[in-house]
Protein backbone atom coordinates (compact mmCIF):
# COMPACT_ATOMS: atom_id res chain seq x y z
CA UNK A 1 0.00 0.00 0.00
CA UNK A 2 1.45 3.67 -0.77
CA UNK A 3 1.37 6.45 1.59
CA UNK A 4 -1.50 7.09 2.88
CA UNK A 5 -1.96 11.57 2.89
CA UNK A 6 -4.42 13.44 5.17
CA UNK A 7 -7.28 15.04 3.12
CA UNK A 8 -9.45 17.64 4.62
CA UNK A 9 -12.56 18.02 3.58
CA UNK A 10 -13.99 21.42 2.66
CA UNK A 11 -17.80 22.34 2.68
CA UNK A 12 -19.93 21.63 -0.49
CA UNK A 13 -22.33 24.36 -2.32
CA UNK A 14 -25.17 22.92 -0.24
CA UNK A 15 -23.16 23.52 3.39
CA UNK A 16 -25.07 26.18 5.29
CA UNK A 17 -22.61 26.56 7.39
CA UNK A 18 -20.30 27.89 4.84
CA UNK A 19 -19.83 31.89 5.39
CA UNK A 20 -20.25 31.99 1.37
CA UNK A 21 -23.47 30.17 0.81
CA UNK A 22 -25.01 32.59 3.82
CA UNK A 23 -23.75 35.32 2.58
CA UNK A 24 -25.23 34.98 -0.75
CA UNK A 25 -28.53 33.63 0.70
CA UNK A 26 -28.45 36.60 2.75
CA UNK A 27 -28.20 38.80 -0.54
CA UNK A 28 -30.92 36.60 -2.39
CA UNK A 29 -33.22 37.11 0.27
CA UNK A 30 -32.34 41.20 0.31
CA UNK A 31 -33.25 41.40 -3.35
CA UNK A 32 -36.14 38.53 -3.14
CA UNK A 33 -37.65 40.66 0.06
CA UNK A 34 -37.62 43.84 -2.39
CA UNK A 35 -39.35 42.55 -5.35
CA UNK A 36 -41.73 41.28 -3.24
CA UNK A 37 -42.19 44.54 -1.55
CA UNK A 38 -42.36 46.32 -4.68
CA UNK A 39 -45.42 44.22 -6.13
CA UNK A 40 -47.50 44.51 -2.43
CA UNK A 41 -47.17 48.17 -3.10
CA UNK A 42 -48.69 47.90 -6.40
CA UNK A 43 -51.51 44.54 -5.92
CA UNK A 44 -52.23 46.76 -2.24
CA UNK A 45 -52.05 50.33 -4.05
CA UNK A 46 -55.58 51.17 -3.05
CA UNK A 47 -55.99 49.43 0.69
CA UNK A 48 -52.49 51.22 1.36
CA UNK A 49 -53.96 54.24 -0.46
CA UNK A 50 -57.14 53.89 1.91
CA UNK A 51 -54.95 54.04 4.75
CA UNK A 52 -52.89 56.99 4.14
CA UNK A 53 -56.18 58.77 3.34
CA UNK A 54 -57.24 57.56 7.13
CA UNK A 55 -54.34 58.97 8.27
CA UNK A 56 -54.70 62.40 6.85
CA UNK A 57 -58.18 62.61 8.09
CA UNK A 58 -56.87 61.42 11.39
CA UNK A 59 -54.44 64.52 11.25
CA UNK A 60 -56.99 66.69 10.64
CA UNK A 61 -59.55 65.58 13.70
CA UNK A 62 -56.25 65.82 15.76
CA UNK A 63 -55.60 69.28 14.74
CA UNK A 64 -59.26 70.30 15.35
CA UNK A 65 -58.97 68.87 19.02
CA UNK A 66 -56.16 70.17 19.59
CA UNK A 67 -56.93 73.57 18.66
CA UNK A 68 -60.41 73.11 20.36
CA UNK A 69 -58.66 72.16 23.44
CA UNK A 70 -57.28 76.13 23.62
CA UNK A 71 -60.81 77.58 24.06
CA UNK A 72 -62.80 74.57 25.43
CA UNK A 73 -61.44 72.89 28.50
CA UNK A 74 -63.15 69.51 28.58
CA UNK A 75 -61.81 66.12 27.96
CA UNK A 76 -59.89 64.62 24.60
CA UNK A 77 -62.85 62.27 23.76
CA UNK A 78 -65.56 65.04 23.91
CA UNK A 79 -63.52 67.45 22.03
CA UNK A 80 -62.85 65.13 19.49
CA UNK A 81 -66.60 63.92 19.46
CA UNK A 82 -67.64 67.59 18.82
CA UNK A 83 -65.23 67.68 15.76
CA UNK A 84 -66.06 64.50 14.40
CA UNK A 85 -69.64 65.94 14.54
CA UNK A 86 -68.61 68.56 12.68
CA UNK A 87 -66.73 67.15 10.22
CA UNK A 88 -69.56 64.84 9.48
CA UNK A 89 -71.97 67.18 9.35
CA UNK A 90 -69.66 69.44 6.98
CA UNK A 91 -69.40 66.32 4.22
CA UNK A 92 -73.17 65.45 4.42
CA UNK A 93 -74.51 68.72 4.35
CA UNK A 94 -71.89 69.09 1.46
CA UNK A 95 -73.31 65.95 -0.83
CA UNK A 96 -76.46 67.13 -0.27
CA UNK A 97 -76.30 70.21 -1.71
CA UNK A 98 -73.97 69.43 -4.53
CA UNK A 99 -76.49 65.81 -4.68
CA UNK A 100 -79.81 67.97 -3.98
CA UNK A 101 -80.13 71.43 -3.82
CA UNK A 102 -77.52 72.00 -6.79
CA UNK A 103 -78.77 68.73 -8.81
CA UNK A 104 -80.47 71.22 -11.34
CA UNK A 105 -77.58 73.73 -11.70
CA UNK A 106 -75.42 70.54 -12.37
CA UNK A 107 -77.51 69.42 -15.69
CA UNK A 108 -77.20 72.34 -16.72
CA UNK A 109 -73.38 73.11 -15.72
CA UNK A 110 -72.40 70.15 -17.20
CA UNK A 111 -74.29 70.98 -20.68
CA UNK A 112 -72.67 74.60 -20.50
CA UNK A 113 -69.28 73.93 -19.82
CA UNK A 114 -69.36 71.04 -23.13
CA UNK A 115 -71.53 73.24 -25.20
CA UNK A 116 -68.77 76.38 -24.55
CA UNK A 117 -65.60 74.34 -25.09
CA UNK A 118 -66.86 72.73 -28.09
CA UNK A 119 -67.15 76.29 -29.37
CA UNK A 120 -63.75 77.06 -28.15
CA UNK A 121 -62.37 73.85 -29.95
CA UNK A 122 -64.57 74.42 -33.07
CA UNK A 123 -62.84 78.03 -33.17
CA UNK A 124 -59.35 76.60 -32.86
CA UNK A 125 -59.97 74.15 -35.43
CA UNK A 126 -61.08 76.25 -37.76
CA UNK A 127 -58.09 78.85 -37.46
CA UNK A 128 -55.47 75.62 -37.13
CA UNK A 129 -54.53 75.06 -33.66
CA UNK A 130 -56.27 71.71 -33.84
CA UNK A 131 -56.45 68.78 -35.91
CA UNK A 132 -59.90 68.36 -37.39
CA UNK A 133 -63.26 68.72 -36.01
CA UNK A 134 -62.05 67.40 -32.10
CA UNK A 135 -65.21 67.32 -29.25
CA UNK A 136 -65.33 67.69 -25.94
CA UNK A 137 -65.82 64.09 -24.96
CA UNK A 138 -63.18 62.83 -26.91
CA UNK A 139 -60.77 65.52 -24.91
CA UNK A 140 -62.04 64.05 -21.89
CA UNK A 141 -61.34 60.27 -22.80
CA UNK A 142 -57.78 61.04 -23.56
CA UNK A 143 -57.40 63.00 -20.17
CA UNK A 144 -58.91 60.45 -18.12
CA UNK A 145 -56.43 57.92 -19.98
CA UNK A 146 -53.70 59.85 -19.09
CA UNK A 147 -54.72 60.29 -15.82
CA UNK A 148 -53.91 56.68 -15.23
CA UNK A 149 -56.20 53.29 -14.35
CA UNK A 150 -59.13 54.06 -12.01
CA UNK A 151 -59.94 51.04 -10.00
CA UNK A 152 -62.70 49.93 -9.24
CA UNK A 153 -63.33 51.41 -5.60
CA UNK A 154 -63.44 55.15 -7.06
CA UNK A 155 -65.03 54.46 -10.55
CA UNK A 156 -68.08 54.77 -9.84
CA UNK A 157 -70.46 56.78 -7.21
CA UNK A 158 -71.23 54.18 -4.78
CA UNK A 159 -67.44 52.88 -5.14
CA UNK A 160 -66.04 56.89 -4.21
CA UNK A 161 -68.80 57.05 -1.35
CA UNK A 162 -67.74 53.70 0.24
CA UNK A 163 -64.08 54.74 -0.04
CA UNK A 164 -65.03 57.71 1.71
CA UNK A 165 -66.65 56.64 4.36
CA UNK A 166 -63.78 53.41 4.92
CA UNK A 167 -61.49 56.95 4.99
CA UNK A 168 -63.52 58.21 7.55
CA UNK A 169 -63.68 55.21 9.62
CA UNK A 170 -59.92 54.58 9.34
CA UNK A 171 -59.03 58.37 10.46
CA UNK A 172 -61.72 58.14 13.60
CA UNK A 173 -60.36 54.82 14.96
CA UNK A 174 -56.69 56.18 14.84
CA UNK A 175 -57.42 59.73 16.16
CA UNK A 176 -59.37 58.19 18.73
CA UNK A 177 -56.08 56.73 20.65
CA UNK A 178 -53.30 57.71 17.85
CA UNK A 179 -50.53 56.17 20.58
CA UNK A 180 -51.67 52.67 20.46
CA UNK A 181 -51.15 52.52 16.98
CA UNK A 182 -47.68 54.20 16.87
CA UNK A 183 -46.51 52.54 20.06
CA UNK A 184 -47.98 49.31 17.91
CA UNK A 185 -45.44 49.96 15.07
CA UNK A 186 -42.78 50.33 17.32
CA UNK A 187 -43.13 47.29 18.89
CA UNK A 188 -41.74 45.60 15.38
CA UNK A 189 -38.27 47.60 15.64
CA UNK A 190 -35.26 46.88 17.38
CA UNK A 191 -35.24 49.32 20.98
CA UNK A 192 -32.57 51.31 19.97
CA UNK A 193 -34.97 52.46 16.70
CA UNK A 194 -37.55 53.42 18.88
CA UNK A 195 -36.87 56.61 20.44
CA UNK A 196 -36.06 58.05 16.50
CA UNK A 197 -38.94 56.62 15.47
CA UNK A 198 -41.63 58.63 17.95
CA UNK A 199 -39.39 61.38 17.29
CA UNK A 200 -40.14 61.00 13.78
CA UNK A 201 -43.51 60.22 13.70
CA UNK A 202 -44.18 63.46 16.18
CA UNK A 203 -42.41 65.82 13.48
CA UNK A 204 -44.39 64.04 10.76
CA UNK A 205 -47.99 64.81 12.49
CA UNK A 206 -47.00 68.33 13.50
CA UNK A 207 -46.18 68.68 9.62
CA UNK A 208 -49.24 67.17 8.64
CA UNK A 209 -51.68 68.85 10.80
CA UNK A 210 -50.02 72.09 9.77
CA UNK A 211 -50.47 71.08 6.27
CA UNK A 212 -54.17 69.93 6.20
CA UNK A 213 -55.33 73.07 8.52
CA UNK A 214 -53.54 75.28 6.10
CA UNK A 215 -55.62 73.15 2.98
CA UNK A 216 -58.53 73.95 4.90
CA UNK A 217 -58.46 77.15 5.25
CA UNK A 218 -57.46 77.84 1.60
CA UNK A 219 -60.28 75.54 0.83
CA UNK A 220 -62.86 77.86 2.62
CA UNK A 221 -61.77 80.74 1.43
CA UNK A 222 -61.24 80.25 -2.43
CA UNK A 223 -64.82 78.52 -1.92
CA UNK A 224 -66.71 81.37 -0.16
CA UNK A 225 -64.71 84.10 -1.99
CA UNK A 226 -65.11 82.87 -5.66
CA UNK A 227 -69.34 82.03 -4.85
CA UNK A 228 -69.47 85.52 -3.49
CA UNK A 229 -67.67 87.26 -5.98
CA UNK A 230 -69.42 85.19 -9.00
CA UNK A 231 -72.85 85.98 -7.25
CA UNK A 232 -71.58 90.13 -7.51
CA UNK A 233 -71.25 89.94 -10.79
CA UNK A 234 -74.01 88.04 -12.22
CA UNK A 235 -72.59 84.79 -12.94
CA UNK A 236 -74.52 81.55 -13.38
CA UNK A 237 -74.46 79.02 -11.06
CA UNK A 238 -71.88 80.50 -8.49
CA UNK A 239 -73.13 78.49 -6.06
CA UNK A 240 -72.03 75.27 -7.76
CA UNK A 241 -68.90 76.81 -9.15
CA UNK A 242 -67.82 78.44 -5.30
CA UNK A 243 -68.57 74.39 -4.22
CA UNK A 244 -66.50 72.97 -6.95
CA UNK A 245 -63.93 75.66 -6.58
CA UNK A 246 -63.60 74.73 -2.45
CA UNK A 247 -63.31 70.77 -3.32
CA UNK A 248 -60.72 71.55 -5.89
CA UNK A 249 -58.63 73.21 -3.82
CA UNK A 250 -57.74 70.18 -2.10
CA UNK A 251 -55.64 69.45 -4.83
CA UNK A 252 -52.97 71.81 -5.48
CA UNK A 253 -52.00 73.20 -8.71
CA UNK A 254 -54.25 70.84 -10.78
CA UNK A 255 -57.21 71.76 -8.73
CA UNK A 256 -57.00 75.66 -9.30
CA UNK A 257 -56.25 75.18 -13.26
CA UNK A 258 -59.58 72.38 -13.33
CA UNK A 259 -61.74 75.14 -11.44
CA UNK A 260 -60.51 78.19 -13.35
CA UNK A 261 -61.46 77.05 -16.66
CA UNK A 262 -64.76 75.75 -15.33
CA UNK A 263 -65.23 79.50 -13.65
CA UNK A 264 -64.22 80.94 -17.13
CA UNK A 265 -66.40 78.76 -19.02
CA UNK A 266 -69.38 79.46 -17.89
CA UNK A 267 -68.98 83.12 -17.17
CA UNK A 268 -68.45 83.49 -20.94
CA UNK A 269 -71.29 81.31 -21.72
CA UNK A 270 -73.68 84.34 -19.74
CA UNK A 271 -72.10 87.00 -22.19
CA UNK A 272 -68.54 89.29 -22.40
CA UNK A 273 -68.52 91.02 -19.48
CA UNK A 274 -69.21 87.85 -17.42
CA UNK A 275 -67.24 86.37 -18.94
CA UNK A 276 -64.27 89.11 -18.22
CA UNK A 277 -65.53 89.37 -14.24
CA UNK A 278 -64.88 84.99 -14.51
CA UNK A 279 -61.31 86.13 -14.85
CA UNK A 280 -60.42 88.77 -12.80
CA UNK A 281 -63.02 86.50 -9.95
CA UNK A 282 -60.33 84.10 -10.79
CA UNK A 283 -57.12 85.91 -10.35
CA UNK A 284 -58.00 87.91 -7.49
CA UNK A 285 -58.70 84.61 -5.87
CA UNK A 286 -55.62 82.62 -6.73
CA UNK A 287 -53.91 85.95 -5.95
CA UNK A 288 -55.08 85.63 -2.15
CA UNK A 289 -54.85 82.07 -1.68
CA UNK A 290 -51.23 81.82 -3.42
CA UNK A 291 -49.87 84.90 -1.75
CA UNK A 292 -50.89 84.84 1.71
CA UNK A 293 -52.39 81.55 2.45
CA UNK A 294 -49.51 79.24 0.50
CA UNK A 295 -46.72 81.07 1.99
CA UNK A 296 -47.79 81.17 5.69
CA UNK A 297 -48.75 77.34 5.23
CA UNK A 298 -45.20 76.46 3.68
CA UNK A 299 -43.64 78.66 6.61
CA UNK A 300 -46.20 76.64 9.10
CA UNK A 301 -45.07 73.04 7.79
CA UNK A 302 -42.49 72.56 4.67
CA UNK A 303 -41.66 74.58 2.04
CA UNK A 304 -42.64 72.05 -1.22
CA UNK A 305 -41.78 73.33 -4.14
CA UNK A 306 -44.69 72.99 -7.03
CA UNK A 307 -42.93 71.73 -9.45
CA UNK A 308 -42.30 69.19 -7.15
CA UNK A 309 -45.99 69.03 -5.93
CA UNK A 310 -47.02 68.75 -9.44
CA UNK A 311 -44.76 65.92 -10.38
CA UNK A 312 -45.97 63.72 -7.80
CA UNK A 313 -49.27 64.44 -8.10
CA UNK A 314 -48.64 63.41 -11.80
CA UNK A 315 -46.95 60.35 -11.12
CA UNK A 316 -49.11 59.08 -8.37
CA UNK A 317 -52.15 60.28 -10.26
CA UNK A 318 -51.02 57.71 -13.27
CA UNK A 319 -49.88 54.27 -11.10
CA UNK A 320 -53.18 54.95 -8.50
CA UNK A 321 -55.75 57.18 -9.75
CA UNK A 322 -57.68 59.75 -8.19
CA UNK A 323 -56.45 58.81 -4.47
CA UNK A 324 -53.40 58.85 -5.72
CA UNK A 325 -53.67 62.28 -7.60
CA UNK A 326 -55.54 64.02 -3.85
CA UNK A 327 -53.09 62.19 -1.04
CA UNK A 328 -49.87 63.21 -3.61
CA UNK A 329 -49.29 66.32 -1.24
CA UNK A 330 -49.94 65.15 2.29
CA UNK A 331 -47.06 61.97 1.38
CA UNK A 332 -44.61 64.45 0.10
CA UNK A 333 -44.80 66.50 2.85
CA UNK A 334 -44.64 63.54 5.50
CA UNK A 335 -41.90 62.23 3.89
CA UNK A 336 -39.55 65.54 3.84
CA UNK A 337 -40.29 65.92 7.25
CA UNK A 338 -39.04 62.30 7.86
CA UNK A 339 -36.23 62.92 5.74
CA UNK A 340 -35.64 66.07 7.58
CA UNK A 341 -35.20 65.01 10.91
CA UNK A 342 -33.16 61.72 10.07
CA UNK A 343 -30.85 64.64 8.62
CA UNK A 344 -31.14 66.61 11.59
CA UNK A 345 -30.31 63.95 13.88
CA UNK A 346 -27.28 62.47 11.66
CA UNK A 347 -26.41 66.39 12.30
CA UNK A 348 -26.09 65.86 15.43
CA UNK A 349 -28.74 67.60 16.74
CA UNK A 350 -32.18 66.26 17.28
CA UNK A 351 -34.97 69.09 16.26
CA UNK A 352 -37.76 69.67 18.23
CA UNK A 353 -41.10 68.67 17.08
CA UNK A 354 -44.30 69.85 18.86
CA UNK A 355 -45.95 66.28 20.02
């Protein structure tokens, strides 16, 4: 027999135990973990969607308790009752005017504003700004297109009221005990995450409550003010165009461009001069709400810029429809204020949010 030599034996592909294979199972699950991430997000776009909307109207029931809480000295849970009221109230009463007392105005609104930009289109057609003989509808199909898919929970009226009211529910349960729920999150992170984490998610309400009582009040006043104005100068249905004009202005930048040719429509459909007072309703407007109202907001919260605003409510708009297109602000804004105070605290200082 020859000489017998010592042979060690080294681990096989299939050895867990080898620092290589877990390594690289490691990375496989890292990039595994990420696709799958990425395809929740879009399969759960409108639950997740549903939930972000809860927790904007959360914010806003928070703010409204808070701020009750500086005149009104009673308990949390009645001050937030009486503002859930309210709320409540507000978006009934407001369906059933825009459903009820407005349902007339609306038939004919609706004929008005396609009968008017027809004759706009006809008129650019005929001097070469558009191709052919284009209509209204056919405008709108491309739009709504390029808007992006509508699912099926806001395509139709019943599907927009039931999303609604899930909102609604969502936002109550949270602002009803908002700690459980965050001190629920942070049960899932490591302890050392914690403390940054309720320091983030403080600085992330503050912004957000900022942000939706600043909306509000814009909201209010381009509504009141452009109804007002419109009624001053003789313009049809100012009612219904002041209503549209306040529920628009929950979405900024799009909103204000949607209502303003609306406003100008149908003031030019009543004559000249109405049409004329449309505009200058519609400037002086836009003038108030985007020179004192926008800037004491952005010094409130954040400072967005629109073009930024407008991109994401572009993008979001096209991968998740209208939810998409109306929460596009608040998640901006929450996330620069997250990314703001992990900044702050890589710094080295930690900034103080209001809790």
């Amino acid at each position: 027999m020859g000489d017998e030599t010592t042979h060690i034996e080294q681990a096989g592909p299939t050895e867990l135990r080898d620092p290589l294979v877990r390594t690289e199972i490691k990375r496989a699950a890292v990039w595994i973990g990420m696709t799958l991430a990425v395809l929740a997000v879009i399969v759960l776009a409108q639950p997740l969607l549903l939930i972000l909307g809860g927790l904007v109207f959360a914010s806003i029931l928070d703010g409204g308790t808070r701020l009750l809480g500086r005149v009104l000295p009673i308990g949390r849970g009645w001050r937030l009752a009486i503002v859930t009221l309210a709320a409540v109230a507000f978006i009934v009463g407001t369906i059933w005017l825009a459903g009820v007392q407005l349902s007339g105005q609306a038939a004919a609104f609706s004929a008005t504003v396609t009968a008017q930009a027809n004759s706009m289109l006809a008129w650019a057609g005929t001097h070469g700004f558009t191709p052919g003989e284009v209509q209204m509808d056919q405008i709108g199909q491309q739009l709504m297109g390029g808007l992006g898919r509508l699912t099926s929970a806001v395509s139709s009226a019943l599907g927009a009221i039931t999303s609604l009211f899930m909102i609604m529910i969502i936002g109550l349960f949270i602002a009803v005990e908002p700690r459980l729920y965050e001190r629920g999150v942070a049960w899932m992170l490591p302890l050392r995450s914690r403390d940054r984490f309720y320091r983030t998610t403080s600085r992330m309400g503050y912004t957000l409550r900022r942000l939706m009582a600043g909306r509000l009040i814009g909201m209010a006043v381009e509504g009141v003010g452009t109804w007002f104005l419109l009624w001053l100068g003789g313009v049809p249905m100012a009612a219904l165009l002041g209503l549209l004009t306040g529920i628009l202005a929950f979405l900024p930048n799009i909103g204000a461009i949607i209502s303003g040719v609306l406003i100008i429509l149908v003031g030019f459909s009543a004559g000249v001069d109405a049409g004329l007072w449309a505009i200058a309703v519609y400037v002086i407007v836009q003038m108030v709400d985007g020179y004192l109202i926008v800037p004491y907001v952005a010094r409130k919260t954040v400072d967005l810029a629109p073009a930024l605003v407008l991109g994401a409510q572009l993008l979001f708009g096209a991968l998740f429809g209208i939810l998409g297109l109306a929460l596009a602000d608040p998640i901006i804004a929450m996330a620069k204020a997250a990314l703001q105070q992990n900044a702050d605290e890589r710094s080295g200082g930690k900034a103080a949010a209001e809790p």
